[in-house]
Protein backbone atom coordinates (compact mmCIF):
# COMPACT_ATOMS: atom_id res chain seq x y z
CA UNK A 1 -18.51 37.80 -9.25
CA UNK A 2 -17.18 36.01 -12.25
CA UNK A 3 -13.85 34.08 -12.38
CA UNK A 4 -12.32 33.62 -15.41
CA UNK A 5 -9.66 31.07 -16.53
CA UNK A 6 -6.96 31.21 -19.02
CA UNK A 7 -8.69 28.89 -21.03
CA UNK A 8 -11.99 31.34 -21.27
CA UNK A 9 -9.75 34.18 -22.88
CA UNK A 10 -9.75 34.94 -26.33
CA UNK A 11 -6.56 34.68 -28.70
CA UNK A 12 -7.04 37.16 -31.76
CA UNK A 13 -5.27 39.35 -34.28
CA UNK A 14 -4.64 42.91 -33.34
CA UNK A 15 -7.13 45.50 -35.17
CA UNK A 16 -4.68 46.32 -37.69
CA UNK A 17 -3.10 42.89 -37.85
CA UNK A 18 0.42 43.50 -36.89
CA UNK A 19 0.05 40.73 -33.91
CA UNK A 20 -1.59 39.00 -31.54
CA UNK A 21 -3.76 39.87 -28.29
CA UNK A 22 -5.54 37.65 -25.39
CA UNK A 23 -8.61 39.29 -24.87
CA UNK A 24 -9.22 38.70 -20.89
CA UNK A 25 -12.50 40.90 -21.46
CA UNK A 26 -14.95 43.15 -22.98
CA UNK A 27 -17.99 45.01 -22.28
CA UNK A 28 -20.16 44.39 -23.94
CA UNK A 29 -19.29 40.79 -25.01
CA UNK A 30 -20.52 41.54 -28.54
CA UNK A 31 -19.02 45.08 -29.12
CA UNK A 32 -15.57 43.81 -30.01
CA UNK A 33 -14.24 45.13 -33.52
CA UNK A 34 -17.35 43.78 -35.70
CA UNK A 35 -19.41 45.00 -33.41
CA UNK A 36 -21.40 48.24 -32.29
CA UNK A 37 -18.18 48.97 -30.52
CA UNK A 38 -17.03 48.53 -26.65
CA UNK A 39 -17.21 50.29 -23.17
CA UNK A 40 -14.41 48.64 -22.26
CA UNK A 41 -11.96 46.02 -22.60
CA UNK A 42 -8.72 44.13 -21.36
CA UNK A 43 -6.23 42.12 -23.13
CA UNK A 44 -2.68 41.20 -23.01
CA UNK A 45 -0.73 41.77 -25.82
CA UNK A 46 2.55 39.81 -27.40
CA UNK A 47 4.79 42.18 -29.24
CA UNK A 48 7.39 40.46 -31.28
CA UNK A 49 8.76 43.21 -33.37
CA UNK A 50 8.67 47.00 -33.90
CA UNK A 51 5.65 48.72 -35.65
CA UNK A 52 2.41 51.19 -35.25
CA UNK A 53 -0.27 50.22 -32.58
CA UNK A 54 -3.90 49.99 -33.98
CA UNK A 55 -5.80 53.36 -33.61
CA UNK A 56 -8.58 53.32 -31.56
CA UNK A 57 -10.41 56.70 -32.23
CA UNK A 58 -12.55 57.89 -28.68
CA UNK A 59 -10.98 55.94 -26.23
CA UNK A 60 -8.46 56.42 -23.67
CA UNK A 61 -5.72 53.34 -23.20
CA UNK A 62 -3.60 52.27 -20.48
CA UNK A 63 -0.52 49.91 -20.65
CA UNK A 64 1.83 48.00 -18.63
CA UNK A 65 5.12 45.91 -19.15
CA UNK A 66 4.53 42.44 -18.10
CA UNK A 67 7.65 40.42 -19.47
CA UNK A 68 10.42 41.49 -21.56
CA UNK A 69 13.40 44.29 -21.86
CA UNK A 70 10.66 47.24 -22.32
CA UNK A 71 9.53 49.11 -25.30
CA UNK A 72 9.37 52.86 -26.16
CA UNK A 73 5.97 54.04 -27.35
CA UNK A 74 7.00 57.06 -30.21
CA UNK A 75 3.60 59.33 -30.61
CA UNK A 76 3.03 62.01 -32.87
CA UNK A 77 1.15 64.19 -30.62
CA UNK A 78 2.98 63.82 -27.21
CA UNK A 79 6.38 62.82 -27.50
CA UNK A 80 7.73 59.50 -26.38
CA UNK A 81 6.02 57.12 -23.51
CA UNK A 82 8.46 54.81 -22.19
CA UNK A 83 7.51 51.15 -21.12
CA UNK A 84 11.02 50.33 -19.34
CA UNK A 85 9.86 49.27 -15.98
CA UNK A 86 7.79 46.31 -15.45
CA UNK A 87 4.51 47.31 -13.90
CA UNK A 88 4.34 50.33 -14.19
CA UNK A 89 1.29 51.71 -16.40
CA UNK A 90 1.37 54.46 -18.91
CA UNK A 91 -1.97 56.05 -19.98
CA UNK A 92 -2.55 57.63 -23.78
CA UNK A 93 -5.12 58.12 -26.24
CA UNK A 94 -6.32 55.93 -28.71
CA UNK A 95 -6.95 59.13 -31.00
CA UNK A 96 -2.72 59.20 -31.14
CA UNK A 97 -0.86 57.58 -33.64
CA UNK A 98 1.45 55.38 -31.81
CA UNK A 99 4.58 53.37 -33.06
CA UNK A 100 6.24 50.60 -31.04
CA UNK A 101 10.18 50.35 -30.58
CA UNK A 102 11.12 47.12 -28.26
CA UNK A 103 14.74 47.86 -26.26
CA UNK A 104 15.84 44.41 -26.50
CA UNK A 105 13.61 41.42 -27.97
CA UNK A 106 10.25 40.72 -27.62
CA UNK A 107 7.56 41.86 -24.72
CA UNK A 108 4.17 41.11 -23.46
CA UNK A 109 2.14 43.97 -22.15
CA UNK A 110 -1.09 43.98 -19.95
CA UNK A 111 -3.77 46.99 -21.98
CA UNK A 112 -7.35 48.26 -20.20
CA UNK A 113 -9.74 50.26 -22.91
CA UNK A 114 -12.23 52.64 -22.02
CA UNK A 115 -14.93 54.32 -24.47
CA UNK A 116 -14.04 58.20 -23.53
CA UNK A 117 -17.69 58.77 -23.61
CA UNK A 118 -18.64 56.06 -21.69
CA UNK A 119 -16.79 56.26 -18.49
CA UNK A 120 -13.16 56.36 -17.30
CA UNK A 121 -10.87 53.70 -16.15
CA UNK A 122 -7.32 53.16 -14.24
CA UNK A 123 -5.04 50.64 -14.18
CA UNK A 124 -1.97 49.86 -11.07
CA UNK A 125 -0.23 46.89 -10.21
CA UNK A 126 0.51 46.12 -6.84
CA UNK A 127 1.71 43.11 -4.47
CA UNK A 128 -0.84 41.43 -2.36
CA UNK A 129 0.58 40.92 1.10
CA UNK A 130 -2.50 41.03 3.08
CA UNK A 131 -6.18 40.73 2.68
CA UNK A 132 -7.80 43.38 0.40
CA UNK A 133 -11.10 44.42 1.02
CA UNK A 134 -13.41 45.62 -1.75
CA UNK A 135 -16.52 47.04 -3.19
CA UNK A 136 -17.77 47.12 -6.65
CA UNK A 137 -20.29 49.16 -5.72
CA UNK A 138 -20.63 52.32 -8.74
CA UNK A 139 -17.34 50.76 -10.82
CA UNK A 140 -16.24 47.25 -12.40
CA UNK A 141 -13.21 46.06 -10.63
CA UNK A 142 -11.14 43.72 -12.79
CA UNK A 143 -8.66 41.69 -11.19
CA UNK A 144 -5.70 40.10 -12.77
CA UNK A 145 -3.42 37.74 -10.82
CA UNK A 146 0.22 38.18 -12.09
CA UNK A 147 1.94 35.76 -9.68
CA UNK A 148 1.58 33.98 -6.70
CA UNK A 149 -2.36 33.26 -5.44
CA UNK A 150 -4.72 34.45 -4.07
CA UNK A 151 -8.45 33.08 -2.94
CA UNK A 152 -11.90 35.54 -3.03
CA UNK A 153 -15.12 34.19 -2.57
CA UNK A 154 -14.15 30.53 -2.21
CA UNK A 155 -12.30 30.23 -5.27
CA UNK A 156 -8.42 29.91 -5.79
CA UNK A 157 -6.91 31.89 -8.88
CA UNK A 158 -3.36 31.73 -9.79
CA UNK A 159 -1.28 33.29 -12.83
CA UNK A 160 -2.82 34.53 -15.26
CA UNK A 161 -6.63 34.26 -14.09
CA UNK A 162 -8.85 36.84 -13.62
CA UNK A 163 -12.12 37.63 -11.25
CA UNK A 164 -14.21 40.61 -12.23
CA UNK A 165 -16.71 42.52 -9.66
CA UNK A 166 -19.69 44.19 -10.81
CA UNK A 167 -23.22 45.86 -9.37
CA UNK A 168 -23.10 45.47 -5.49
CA UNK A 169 -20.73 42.88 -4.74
CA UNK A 170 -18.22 43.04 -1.52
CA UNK A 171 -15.12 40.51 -1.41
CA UNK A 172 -11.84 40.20 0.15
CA UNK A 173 -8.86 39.09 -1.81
CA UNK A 174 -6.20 36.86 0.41
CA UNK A 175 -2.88 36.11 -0.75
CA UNK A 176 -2.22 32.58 -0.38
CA UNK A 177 1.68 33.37 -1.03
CA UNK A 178 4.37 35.78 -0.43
CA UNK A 179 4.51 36.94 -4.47
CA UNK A 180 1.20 37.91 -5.12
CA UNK A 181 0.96 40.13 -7.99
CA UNK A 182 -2.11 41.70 -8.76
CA UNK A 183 -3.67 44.24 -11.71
CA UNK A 184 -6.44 45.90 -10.75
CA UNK A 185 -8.50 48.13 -13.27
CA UNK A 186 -11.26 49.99 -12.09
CA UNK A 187 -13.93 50.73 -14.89
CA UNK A 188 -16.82 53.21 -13.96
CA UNK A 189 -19.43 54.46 -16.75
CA UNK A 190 -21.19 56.83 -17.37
CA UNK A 191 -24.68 56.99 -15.66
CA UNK A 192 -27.49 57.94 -18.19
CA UNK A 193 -29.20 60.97 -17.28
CA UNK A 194 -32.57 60.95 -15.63
């Protein structure tokens, strides 16, 4: 189990520079953008005005409102995606060429990454309102807390921090309040062959 804190994230230009993203994290920790290239990754992203989302050819994205009035995702090869309703995740591929349009001022937006030919991922948000049991066992589980708090192995996470579950690890998540908002990606990769 690893916990991460807000101050462990990552604050970096988006690939093709039009803003910024908190990377919350990648796998592998070296194959970000100058690297060999990653299985997967999870950031939060601060969109202040319209314009095109970075390509990211073989993967397959997911993304979720956090904060803001919503934004309408314009792609050439599926027609529009819209991002109007906080917590609800939209999945589309990184192949696409995607353009931006916010509704009404700026928004933040929760993103998980997977490498198409790597494995497969899913993102949902949902409130915490009693204790969640779970198993890591043949996936990642990344855990996001969006409000409230909640306590897993001993350790008490509030906004904005993050515990990730790998190999064989079992855990129950608590809410410690009557808010607790959670995102939950599941990664599972591909299993070399034999």
């Amino acid at each position: 189990m690893k916990i991460l804190r807000r101050d462990d994230y990552k604050v970096m230009p988006w690939k093709n520079g039009g803003g910024i993203t908190t990377e919350i994290a990648v796998d592998p920790p070296e194959g970000g953008f100058g690297g060999s290239g990653f299985t997967w990754r999870v950031s939060i992203a601060d969109v202040a005005s319209d314009g095109p989302f970075s390509k990211f050819a073989g993967y397959d994205r997911h993304i979720m409102l956090l904060e803001g009035k919503g934004m309408r995702l314009e792609t050439e090869e599926s027609g529009p995606l819209d991002l109007a309703v906080p917590y609800r995740p939209v999945a589309f591929s990184g192949d696409w060429t995607v353009s931006g349009h916010l509704t009404d001022g700026p928004v933040r937006d929760f993103n998980l990454m997977v490498a198409r030919a790597r494995g497969k991922g899913s993102l949902n948000c949902q409130k915490l309102s009693a204790p969640l049991p779970l198993m890591a066992i043949g996936a990642t589980h990344l855990i996001h807390c969006i409000d409230g708090e909640f306590s897993v192995g001993g350790h008490l996470l509030g906004p904005g921090e993050t515990v990730i579950l790998t190999g064989n690890e079992s855990v129950v998540l608590s809410p410690l309040s009557d808010d607790t908002l959670i995102a939950h990606c599941t990664i599972t990769t591909a299993m070399a062959s034999a």
